[in-house]
C-alpha atoms as a PDB file:
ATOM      1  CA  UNK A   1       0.777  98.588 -26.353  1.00  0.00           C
ATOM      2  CA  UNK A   2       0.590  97.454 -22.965  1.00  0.00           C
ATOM      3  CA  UNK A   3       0.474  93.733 -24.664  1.00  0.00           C
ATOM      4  CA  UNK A   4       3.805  94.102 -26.242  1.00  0.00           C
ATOM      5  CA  UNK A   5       4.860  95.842 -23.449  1.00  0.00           C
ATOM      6  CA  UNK A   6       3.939  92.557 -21.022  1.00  0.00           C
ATOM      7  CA  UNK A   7       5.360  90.015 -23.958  1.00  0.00           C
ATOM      8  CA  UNK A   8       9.066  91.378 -24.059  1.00  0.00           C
ATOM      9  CA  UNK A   9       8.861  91.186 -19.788  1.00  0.00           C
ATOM     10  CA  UNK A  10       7.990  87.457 -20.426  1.00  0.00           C
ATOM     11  CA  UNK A  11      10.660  86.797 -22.949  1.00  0.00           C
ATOM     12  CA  UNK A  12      13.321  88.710 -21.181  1.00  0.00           C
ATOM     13  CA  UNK A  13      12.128  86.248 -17.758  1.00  0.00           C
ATOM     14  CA  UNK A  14      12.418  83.069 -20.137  1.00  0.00           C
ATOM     15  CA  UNK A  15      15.803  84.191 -21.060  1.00  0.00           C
ATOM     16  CA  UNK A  16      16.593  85.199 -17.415  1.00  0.00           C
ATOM     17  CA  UNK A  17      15.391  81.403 -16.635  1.00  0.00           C
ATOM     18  CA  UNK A  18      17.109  79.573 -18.988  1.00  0.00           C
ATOM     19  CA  UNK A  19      20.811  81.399 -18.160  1.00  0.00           C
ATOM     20  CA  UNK A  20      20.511  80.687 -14.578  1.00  0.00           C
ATOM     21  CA  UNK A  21      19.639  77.299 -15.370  1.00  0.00           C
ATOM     22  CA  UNK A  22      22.503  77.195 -17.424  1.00  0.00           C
ATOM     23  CA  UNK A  23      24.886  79.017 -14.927  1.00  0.00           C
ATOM     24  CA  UNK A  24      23.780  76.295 -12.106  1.00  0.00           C
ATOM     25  CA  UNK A  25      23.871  73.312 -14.027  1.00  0.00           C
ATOM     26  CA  UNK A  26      27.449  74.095 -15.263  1.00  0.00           C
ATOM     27  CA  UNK A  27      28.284  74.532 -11.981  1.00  0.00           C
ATOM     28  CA  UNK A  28      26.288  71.808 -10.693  1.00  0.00           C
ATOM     29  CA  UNK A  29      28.416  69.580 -13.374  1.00  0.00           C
ATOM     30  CA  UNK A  30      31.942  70.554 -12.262  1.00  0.00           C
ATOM     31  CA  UNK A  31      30.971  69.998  -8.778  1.00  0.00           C
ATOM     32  CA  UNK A  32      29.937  66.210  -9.513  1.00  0.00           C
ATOM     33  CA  UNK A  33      33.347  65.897 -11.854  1.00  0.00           C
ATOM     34  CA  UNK A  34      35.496  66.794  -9.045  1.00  0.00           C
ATOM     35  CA  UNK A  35      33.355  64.579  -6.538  1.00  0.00           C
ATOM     36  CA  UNK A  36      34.417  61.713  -8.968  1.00  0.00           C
ATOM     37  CA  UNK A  37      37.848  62.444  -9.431  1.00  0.00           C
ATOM     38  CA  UNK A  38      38.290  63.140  -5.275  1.00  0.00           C
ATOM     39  CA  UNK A  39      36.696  59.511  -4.694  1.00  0.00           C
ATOM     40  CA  UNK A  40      39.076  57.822  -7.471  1.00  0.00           C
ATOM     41  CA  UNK A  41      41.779  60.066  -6.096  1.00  0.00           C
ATOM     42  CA  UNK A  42      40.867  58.258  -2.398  1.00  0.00           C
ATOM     43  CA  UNK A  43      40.205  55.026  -3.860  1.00  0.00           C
ATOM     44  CA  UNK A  44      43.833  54.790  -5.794  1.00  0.00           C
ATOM     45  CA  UNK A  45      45.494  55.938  -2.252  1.00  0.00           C
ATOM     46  CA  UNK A  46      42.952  53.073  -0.463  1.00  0.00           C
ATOM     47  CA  UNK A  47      44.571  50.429  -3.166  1.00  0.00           C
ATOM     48  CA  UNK A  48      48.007  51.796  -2.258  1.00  0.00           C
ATOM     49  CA  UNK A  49      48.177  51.931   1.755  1.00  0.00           C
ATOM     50  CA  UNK A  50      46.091  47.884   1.420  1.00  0.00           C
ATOM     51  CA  UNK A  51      49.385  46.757  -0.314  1.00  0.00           C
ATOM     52  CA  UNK A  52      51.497  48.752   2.158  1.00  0.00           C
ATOM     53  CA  UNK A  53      49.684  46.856   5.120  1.00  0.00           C
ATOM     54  CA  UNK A  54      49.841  43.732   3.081  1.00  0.00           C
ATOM     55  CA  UNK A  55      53.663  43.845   2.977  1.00  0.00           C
ATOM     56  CA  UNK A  56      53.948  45.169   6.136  1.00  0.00           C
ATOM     57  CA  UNK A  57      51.829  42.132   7.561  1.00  0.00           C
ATOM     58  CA  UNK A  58      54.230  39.856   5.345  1.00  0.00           C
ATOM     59  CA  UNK A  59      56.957  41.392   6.619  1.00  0.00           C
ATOM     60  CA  UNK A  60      55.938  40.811  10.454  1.00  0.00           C
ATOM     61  CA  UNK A  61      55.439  37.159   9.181  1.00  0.00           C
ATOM     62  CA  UNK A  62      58.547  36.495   7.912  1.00  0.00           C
ATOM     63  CA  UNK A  63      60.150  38.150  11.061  1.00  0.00           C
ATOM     64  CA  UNK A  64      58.239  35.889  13.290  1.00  0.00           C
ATOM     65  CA  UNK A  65      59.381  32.644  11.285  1.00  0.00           C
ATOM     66  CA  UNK A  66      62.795  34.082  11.031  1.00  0.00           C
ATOM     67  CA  UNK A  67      62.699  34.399  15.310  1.00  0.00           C
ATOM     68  CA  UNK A  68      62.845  31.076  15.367  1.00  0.00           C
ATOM     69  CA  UNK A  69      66.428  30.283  14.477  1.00  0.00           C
ATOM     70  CA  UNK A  70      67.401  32.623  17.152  1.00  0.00           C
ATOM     71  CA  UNK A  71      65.730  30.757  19.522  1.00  0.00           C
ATOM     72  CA  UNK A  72      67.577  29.726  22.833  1.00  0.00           C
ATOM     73  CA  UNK A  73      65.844  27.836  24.902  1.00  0.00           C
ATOM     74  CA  UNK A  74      65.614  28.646  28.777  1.00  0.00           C
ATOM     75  CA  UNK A  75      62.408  26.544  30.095  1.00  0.00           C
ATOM     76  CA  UNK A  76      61.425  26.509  33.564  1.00  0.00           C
ATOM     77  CA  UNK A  77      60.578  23.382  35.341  1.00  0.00           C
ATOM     78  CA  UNK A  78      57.011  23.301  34.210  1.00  0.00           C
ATOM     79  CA  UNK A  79      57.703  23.723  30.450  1.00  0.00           C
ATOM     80  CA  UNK A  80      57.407  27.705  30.368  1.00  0.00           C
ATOM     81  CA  UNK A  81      60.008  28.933  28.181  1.00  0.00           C
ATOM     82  CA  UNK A  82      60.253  33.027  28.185  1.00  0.00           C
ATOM     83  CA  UNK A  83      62.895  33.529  25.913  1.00  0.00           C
ATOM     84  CA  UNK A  84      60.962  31.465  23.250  1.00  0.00           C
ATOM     85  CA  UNK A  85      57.917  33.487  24.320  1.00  0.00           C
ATOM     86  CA  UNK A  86      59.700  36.679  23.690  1.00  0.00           C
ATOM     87  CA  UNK A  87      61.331  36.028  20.784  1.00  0.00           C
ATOM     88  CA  UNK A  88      57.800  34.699  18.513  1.00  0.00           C
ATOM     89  CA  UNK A  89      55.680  37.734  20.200  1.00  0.00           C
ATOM     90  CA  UNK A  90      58.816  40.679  20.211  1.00  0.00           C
ATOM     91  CA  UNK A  91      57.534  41.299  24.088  1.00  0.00           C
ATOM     92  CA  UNK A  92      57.895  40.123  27.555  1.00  0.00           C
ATOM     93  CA  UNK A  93      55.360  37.024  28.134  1.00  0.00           C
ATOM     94  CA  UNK A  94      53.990  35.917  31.661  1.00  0.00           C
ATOM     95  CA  UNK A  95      53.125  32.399  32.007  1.00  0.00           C
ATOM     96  CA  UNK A  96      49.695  31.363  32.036  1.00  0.00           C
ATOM     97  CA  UNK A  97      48.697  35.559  31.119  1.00  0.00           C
ATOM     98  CA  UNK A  98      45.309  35.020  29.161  1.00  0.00           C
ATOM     99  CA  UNK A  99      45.458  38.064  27.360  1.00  0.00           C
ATOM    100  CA  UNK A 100      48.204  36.454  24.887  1.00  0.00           C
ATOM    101  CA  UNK A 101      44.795  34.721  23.499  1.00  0.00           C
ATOM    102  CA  UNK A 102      43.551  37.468  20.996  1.00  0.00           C
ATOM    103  CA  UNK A 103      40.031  38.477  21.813  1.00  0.00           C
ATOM    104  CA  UNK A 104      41.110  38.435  25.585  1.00  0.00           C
ATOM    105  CA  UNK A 105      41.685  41.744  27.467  1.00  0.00           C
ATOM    106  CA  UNK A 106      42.248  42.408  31.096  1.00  0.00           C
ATOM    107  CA  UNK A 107      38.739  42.511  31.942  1.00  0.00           C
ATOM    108  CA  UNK A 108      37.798  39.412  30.072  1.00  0.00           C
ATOM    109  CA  UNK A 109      41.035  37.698  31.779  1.00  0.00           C
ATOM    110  CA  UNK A 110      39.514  38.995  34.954  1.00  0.00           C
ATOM    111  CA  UNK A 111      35.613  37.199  34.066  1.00  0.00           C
ATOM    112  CA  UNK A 112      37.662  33.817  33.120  1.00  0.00           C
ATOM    113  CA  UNK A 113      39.932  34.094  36.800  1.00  0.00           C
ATOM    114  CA  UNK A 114      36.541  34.501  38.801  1.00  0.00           C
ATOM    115  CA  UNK A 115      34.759  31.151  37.061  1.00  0.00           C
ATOM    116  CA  UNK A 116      38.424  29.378  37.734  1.00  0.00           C
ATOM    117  CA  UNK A 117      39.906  29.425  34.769  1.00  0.00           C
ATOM    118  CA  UNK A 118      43.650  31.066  35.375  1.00  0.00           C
ATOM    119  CA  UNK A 119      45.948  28.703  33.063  1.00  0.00           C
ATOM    120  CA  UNK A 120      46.497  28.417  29.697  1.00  0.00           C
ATOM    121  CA  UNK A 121      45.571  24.340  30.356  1.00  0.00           C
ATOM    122  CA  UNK A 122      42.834  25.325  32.170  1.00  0.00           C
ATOM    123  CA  UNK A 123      41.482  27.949  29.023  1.00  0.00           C
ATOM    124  CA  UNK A 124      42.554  24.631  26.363  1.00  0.00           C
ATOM    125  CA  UNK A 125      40.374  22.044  28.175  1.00  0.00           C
ATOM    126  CA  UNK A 126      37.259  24.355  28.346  1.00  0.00           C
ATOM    127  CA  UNK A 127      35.090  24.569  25.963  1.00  0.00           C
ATOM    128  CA  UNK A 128      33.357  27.325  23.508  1.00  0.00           C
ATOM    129  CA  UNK A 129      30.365  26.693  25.278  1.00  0.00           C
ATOM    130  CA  UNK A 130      31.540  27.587  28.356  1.00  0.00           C
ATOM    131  CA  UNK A 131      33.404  30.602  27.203  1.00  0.00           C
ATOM    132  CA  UNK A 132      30.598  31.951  26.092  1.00  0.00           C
ATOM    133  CA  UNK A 133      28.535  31.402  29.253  1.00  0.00           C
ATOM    134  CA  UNK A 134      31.322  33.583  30.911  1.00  0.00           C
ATOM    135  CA  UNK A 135      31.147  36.428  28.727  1.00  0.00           C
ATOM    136  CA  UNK A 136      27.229  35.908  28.801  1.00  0.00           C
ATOM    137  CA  UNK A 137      27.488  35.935  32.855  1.00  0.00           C
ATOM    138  CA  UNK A 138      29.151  39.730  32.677  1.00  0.00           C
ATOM    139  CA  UNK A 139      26.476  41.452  30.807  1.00  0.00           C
ATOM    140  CA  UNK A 140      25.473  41.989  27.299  1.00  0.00           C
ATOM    141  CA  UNK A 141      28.736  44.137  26.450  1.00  0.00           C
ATOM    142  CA  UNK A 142      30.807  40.936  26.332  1.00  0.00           C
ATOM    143  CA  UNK A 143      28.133  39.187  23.574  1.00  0.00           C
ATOM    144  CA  UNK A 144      30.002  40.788  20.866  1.00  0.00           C
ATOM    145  CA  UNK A 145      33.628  38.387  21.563  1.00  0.00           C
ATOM    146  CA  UNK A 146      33.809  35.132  19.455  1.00  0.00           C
ATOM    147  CA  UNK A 147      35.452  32.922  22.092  1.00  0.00           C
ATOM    148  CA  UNK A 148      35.582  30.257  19.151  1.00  0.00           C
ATOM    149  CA  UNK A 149      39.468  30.026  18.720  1.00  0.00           C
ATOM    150  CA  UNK A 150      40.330  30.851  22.333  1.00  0.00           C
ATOM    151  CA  UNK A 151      40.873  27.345  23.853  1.00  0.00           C
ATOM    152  CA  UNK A 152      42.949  26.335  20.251  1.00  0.00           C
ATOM    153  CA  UNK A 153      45.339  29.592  20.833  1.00  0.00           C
ATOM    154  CA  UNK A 154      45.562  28.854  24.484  1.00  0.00           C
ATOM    155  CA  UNK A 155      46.414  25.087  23.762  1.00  0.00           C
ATOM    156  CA  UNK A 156      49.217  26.491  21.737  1.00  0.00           C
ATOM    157  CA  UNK A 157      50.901  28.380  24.667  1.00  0.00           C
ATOM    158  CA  UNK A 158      50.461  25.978  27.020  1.00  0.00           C
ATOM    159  CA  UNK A 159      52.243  23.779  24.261  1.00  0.00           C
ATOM    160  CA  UNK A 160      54.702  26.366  24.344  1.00  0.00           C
ATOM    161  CA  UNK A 161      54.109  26.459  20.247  1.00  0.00           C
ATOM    162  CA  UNK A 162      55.173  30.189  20.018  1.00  0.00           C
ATOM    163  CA  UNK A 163      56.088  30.252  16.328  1.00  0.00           C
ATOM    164  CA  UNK A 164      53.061  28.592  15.739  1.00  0.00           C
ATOM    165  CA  UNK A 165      50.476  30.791  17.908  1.00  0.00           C
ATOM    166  CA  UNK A 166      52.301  34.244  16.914  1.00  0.00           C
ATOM    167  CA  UNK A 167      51.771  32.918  12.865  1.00  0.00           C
ATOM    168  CA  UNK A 168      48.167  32.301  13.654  1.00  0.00           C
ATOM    169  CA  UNK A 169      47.328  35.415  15.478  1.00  0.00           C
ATOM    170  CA  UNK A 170      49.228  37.488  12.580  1.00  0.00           C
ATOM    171  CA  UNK A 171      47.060  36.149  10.105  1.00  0.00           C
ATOM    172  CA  UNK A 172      43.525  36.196  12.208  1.00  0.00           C
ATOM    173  CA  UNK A 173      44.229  39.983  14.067  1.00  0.00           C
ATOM    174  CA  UNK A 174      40.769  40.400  15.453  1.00  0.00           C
ATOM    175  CA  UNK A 175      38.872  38.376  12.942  1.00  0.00           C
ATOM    176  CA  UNK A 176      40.871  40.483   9.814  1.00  0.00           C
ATOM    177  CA  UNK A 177      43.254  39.868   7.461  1.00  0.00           C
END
């Protein structure tokens, strides 16, 4: 007796076994559907706020190339023209202010005035060489900048090619498009 007794305990356990097993896995189941359908929920709202930026960038594009027909020009002696300034970037732009170039903050602005570069000519006519021995001079923290299109943009304003530089720095913001 005591063997039948011990071989319904087993079969009852093997039963207990196998409906927990089947209680987790069902659960384990929905929990990986709805994983899926969350991550192609967030993908299809990803897809939809790219286009929104994509449009929106457009849109800042075509305002920029649309600034220019209500240009009027009001250049100072040395070629600086504000108006034009203001009217590409939608802001208030100092002449010779380094931080137009994208990639340049104050502090970076503040390396490049200490090695004697202070103009827009002065940032066109050096090269990516030496940009990169002033950020290299400050510390490892300033390795990370690309300096590579710096003189170009700064050639641009010193050009006074506003259209032109705000296009360009639409289209490159901070290496992304």
């Amino acid at each position: 007796m005591d063997f039948e007794h011990i071989n319904i305990w087993y079969w009852a356990l093997v039963v207990l076994v196998g409906l927990m097993g089947g209680i987790i896995g069902s659960y384990w189941g929905k929990a990986k559907n709805s994983s899926n359908e969350e991550i192609e929920k967030l993908q299809s709202e990803n897809e939809s706020l790219q286009a929104k930026l994509e449009a929106c960038q457009k849109e800042q594009y075509a305002a920029v190339a649309s600034s220019k027909t209500k240009i009027v020009s009001t250049s100072t002696a040395d070629g600086f023209d504000a108006v034009a300034a203001k009217a590409a970037f939608g802001k208030k732009i100092k002449e010779d202010d380094l931080t137009l170039v994208e990639g340049i903050g104050p502090k970076i602005q503040g390396l490049f005035h200490n090695h004697g570069i202070k103009t827009w000519k002065a940032l066109s006519e050096t090269s990516t060489v030496k940009c990169q021995e002033v950020l290299t001079s400050a510390g490892k923290r300033y390795r990370i900048h690309d300096p590579a299109s710096w003189p170009m943009q700064a050639k641009m304003a010193y050009k006074g090619q506003w259209e032109e530089l705000a296009k360009w720095q639409i289209k490159h913001k901070s290496g992304k498009f």
